[in-house]
N, C-alpha and C. Protein backbone atom coordinates (compact mmCIF):
# COMPACT_ATOMS: atom_id res chain seq x y z
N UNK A 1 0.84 -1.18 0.00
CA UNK A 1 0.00 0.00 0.00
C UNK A 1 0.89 1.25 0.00
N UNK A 2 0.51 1.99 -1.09
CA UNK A 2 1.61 3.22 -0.97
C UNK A 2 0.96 4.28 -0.12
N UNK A 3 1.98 4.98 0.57
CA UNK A 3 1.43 6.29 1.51
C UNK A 3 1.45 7.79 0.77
N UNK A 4 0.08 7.76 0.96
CA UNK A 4 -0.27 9.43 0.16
C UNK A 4 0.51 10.50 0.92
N UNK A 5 0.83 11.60 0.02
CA UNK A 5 1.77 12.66 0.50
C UNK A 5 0.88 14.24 -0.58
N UNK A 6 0.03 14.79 0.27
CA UNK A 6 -0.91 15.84 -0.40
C UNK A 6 0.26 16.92 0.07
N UNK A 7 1.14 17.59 -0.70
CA UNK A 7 2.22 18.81 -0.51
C UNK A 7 1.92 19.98 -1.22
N UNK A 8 1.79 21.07 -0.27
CA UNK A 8 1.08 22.28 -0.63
C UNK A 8 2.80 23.32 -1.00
N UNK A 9 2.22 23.23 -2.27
CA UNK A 9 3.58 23.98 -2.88
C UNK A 9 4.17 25.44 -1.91
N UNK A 10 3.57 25.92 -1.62
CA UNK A 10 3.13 27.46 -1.18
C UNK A 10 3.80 27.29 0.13
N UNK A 11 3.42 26.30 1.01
CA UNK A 11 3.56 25.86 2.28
C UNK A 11 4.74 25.16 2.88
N UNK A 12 4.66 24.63 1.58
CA UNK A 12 5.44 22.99 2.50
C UNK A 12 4.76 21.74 3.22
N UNK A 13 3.88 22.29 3.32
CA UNK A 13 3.02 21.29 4.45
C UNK A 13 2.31 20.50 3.53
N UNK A 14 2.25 19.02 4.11
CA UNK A 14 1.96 18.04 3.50
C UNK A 14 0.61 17.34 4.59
N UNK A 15 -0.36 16.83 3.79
CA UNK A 15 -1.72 16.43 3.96
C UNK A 15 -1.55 14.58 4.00
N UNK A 16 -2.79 14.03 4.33
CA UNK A 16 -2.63 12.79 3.62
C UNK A 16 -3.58 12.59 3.04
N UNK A 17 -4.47 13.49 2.86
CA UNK A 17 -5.24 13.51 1.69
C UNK A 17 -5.53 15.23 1.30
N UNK A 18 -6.36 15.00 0.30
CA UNK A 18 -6.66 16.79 -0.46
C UNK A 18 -7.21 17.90 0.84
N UNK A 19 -7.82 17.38 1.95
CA UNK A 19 -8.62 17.56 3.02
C UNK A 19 -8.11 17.17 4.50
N UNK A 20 -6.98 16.08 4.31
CA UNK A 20 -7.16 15.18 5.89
C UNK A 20 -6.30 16.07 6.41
N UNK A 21 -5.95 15.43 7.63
CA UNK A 21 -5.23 16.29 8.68
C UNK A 21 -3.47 15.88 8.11
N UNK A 22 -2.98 17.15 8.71
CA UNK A 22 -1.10 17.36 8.36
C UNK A 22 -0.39 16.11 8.61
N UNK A 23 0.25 15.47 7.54
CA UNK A 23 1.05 14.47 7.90
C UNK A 23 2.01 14.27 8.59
N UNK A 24 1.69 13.36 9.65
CA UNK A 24 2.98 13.28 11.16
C UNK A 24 4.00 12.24 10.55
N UNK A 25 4.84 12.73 11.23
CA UNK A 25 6.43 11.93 10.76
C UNK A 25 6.00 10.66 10.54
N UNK A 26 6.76 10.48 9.21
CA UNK A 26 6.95 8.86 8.71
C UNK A 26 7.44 8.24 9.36
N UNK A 27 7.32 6.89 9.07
CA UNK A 27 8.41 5.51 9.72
C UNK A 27 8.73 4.81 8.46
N UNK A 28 9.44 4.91 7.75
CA UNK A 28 9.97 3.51 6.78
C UNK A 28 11.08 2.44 7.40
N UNK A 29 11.29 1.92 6.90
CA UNK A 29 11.84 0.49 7.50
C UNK A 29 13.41 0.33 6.43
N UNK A 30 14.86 -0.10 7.01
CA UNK A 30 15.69 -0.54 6.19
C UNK A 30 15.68 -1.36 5.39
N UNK A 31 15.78 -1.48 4.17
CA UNK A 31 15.68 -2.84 3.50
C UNK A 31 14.41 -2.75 2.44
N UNK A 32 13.31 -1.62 2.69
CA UNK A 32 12.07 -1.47 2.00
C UNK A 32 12.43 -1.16 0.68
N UNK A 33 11.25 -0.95 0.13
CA UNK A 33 10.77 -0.28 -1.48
C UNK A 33 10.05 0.13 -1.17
N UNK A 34 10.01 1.62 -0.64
CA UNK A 34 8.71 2.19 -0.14
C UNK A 34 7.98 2.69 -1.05
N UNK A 35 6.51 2.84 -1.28
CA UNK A 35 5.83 3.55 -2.33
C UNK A 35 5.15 5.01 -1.91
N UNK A 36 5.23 5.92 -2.38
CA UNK A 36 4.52 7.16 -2.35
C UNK A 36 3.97 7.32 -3.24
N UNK A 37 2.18 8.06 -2.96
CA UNK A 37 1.78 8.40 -3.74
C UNK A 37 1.90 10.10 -3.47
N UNK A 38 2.10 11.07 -4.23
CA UNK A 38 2.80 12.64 -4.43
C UNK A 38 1.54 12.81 -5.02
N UNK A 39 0.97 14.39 -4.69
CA UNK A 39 0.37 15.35 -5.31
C UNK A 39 0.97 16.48 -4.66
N UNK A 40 0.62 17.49 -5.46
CA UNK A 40 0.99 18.61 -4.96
C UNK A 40 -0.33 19.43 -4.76
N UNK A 41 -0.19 20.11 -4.22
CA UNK A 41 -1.69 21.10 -3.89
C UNK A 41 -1.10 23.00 -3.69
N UNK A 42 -2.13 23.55 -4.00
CA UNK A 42 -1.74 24.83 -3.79
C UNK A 42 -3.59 25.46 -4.08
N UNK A 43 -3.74 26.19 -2.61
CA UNK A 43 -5.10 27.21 -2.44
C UNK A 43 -6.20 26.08 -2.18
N UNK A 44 -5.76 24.87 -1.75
CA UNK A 44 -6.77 23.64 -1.51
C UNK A 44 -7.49 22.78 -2.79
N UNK A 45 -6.46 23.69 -3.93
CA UNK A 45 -7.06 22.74 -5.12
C UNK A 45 -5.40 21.94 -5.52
N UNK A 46 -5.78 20.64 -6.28
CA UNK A 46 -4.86 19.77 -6.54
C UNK A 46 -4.03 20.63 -8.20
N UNK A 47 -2.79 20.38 -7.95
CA UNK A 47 -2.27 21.30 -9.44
C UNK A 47 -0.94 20.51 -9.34
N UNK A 48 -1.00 18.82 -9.50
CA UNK A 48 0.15 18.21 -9.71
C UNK A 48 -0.20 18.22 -11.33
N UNK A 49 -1.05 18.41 -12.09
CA UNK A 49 0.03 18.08 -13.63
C UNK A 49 0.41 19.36 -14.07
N UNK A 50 0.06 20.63 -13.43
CA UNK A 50 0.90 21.48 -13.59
C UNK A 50 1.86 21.62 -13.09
N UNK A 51 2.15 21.43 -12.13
CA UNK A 51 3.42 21.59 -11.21
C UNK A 51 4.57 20.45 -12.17
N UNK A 52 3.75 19.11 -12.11
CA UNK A 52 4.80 18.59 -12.79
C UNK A 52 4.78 18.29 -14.50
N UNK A 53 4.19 19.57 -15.14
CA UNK A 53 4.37 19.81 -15.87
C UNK A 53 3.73 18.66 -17.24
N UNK A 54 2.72 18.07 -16.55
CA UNK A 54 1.85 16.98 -16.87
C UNK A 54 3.19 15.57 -17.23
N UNK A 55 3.50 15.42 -15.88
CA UNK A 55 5.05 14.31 -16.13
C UNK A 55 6.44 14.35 -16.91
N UNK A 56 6.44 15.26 -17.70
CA UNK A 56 7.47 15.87 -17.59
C UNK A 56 8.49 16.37 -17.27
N UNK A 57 8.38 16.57 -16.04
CA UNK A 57 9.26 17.67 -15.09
C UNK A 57 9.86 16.17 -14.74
N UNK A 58 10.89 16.42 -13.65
CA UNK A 58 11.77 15.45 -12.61
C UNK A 58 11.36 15.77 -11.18
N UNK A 59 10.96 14.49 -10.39
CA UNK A 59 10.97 14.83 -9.45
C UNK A 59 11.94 14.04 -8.71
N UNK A 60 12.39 14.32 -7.52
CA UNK A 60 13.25 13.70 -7.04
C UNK A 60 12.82 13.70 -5.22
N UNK A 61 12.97 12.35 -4.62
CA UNK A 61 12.60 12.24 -3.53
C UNK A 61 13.95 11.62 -2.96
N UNK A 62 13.96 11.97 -1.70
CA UNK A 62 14.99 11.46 -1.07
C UNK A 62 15.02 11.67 0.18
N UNK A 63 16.24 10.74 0.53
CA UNK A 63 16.65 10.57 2.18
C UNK A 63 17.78 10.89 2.75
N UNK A 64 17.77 11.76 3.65
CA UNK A 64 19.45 12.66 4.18
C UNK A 64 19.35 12.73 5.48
N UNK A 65 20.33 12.61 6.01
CA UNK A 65 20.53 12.45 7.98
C UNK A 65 20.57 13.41 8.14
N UNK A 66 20.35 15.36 7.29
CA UNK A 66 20.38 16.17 8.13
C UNK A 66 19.61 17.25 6.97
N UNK A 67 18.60 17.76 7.07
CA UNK A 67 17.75 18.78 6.02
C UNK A 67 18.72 19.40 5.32
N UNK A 68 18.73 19.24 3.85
CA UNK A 68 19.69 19.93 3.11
C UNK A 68 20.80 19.76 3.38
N UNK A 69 21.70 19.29 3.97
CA UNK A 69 23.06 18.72 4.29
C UNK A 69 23.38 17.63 3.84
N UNK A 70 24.63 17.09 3.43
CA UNK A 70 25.32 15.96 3.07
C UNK A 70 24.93 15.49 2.32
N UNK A 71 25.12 14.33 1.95
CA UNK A 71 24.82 13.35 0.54
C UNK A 71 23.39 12.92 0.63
N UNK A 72 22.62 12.80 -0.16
CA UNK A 72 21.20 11.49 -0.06
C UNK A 72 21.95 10.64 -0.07
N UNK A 73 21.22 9.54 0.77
CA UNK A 73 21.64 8.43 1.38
C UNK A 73 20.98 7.19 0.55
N UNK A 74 19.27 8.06 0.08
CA UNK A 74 18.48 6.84 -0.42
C UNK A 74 17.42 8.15 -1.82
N UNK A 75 17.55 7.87 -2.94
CA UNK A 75 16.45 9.01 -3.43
C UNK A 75 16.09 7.66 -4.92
N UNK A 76 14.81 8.43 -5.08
CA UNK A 76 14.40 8.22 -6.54
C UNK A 76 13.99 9.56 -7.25
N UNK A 77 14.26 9.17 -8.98
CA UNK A 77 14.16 10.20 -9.74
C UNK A 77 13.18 9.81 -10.39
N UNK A 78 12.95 8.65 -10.59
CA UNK A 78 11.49 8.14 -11.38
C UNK A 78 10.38 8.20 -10.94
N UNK A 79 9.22 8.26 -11.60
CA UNK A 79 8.12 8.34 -11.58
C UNK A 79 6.87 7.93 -12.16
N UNK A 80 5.74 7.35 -11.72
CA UNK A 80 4.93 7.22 -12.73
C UNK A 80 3.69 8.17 -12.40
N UNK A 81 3.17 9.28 -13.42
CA UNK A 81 2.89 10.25 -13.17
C UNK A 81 1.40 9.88 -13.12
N UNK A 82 0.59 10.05 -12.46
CA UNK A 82 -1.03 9.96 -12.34
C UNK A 82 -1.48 11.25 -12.01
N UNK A 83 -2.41 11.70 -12.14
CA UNK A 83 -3.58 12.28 -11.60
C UNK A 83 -4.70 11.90 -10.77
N UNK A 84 -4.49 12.30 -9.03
CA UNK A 84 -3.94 13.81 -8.81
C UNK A 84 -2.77 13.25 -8.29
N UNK A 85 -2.42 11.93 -7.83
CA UNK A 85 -1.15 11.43 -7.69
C UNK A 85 -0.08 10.71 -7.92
N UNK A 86 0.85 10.92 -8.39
CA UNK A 86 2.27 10.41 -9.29
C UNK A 86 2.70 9.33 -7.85
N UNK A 87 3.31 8.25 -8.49
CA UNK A 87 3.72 6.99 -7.70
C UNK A 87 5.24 7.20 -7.96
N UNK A 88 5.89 7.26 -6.36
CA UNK A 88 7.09 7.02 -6.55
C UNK A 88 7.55 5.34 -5.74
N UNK A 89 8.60 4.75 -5.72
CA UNK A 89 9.14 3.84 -5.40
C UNK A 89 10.23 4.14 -4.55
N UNK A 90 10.75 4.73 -3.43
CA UNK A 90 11.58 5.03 -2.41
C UNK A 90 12.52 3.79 -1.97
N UNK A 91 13.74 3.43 -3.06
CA UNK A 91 14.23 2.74 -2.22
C UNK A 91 15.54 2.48 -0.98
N UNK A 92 14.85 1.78 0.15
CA UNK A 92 15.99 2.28 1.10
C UNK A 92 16.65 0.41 1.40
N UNK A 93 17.01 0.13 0.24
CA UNK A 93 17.78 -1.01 0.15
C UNK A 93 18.63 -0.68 -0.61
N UNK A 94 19.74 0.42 -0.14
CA UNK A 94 20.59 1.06 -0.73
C UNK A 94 21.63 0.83 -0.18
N UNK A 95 23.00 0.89 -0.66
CA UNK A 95 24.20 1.00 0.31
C UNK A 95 24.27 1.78 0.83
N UNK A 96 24.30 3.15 0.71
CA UNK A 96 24.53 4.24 1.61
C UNK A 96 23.86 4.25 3.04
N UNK A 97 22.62 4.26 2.19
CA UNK A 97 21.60 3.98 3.49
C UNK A 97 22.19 2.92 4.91
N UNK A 98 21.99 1.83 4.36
CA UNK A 98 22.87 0.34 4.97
C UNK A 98 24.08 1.54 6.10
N UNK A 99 25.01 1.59 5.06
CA UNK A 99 26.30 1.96 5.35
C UNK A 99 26.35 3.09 6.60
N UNK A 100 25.74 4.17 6.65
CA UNK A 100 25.23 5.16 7.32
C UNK A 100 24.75 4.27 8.54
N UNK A 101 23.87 3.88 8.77
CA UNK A 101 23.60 3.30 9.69
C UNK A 101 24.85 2.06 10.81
N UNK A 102 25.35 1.57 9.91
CA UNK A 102 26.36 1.07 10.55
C UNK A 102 27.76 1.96 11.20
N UNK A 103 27.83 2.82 10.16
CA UNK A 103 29.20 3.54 10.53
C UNK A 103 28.31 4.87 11.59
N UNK A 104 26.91 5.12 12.02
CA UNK A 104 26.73 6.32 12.90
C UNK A 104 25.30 6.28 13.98
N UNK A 105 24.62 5.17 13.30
CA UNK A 105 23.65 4.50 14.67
C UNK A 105 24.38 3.34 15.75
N UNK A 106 24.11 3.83 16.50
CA UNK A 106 24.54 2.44 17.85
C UNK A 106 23.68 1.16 17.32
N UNK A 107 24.27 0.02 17.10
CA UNK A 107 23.93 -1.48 16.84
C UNK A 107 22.23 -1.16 17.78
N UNK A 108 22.32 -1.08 18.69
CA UNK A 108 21.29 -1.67 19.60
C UNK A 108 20.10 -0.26 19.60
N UNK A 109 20.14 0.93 18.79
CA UNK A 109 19.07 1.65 18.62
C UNK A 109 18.47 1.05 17.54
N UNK A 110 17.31 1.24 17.56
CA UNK A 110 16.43 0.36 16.80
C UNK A 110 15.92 1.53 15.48
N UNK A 111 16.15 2.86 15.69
CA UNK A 111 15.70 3.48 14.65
C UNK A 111 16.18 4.77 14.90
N UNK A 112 16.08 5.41 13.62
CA UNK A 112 16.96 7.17 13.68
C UNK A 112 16.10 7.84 12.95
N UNK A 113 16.46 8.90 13.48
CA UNK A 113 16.02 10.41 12.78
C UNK A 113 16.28 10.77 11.24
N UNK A 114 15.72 10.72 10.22
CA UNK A 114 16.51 11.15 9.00
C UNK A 114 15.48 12.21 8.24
N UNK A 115 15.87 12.56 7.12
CA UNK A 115 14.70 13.68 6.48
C UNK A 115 14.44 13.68 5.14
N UNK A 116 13.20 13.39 4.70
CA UNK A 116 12.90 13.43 3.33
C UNK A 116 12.71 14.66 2.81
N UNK A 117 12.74 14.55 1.54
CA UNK A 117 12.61 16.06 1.01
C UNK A 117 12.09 15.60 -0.63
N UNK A 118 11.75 15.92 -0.86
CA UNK A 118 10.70 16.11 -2.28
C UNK A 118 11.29 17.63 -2.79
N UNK A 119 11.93 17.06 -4.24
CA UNK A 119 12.05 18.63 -5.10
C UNK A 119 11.70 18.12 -6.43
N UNK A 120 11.43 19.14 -7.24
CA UNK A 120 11.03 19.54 -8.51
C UNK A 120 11.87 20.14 -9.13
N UNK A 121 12.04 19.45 -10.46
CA UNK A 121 13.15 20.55 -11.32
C UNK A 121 11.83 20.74 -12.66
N UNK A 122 11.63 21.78 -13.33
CA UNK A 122 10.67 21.82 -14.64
C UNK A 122 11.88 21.17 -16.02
N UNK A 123 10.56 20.78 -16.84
CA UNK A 123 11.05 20.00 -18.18
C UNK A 123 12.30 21.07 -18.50
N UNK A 124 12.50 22.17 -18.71
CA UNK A 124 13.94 22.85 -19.09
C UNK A 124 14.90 22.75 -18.33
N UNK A 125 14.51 22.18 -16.83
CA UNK A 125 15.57 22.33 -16.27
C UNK A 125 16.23 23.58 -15.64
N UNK A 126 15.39 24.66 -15.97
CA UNK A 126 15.88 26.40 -15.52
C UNK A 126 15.43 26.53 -13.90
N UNK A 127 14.38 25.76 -13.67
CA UNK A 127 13.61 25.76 -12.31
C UNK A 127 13.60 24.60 -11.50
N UNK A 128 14.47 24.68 -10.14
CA UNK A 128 13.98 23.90 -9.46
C UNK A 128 14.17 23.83 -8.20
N UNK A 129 13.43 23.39 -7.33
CA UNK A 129 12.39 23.87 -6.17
C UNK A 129 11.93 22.59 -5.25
N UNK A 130 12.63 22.82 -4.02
CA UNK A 130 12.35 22.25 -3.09
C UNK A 130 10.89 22.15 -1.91
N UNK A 131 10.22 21.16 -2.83
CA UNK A 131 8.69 21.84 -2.07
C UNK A 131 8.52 20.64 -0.57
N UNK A 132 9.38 19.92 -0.51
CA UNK A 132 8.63 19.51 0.88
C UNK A 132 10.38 18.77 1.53
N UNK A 133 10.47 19.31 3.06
CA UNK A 133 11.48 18.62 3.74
C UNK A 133 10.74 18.17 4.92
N UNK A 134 10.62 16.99 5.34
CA UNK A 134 10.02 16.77 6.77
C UNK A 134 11.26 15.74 7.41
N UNK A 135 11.52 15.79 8.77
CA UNK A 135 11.90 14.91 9.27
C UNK A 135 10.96 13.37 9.24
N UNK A 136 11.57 11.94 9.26
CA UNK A 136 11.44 11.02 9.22
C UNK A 136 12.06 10.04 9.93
N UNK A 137 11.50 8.73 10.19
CA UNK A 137 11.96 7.73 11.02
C UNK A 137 12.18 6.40 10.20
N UNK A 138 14.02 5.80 10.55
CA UNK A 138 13.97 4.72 9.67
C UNK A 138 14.26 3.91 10.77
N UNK A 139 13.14 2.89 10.64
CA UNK A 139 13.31 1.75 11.47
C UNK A 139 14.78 0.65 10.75
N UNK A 140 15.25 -0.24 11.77
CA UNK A 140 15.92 -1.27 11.40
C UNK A 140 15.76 -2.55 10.67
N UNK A 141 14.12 -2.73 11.48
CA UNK A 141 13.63 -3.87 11.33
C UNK A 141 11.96 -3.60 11.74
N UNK A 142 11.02 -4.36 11.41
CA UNK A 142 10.09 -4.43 11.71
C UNK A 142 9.23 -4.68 13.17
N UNK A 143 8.63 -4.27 13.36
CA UNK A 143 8.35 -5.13 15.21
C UNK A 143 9.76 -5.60 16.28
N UNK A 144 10.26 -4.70 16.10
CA UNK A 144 11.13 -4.70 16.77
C UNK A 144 11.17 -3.82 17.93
């Protein structure tokens, strides 16, 4: 089941639906293929095939141990673009990811702090725009 992500360009602030209440920090898990479903919103109306330029554009999602700092650890650039929401595939069965965790979590914490961020570049490439950073939680393992 992929997790909806309603992101109000204007704002930053992200919904989990066109209406529902503000989305509280994620949990993904090491080792996943996480799925997102992305819209963007702006004035309470949905304006992802403009924003992304009716699939066109690049979006890029990703995962970093510190907002705007250091390397992504885990991102995708692909997309499959729907209306009102584009499906991404998040995967955090990455080395870095892996690697990070070994070389800067303690073995025996079960999960860390990290931060997604959602940007947009347009089809030319002249524009691009960071519309959503939230902190996030990556578990180790499941039920754990």
């Amino acid at each position: 089941m992929a997790l909806p992500l309603y992101i109000d360009v204007t704002t930053g602030e992200a919904r989990v639906s066109l209406t529902g209440p503000i989305r509280q920090r994620m949990k993904f898990f090491l080792n996943d293929l996480t799925a997102l479903k992305i819209a963007f919103v702006q004035n309470g109306a949905v304006v992802s095939a403009a924003f992304l330029e009716a699939g066109s554009s690049t979006m890029k999602v990703g995962i970093r141990a510190k907002p705007g700092q250091g390397s992504i650890l885990a991102e995708v650039t692909s997309y499959t673009y729907g209306s009102p929401e584009s499906t991404v595939i998040l995967p955090l069965d990455v080395t870095a990811l892996s690697d990070y965790f070994d070389d800067n979590i303690p073995a025996d914490q079960k999960e860390a702090e990290f931060h997604l961020e959602v940007q947009v570049t347009n089809q030319a490439g002249s524009t691009r725009m960071t519309v959503y950073q939230s902190p996030c939680l990556i578990g180790r393992e499941v039920n754990v």
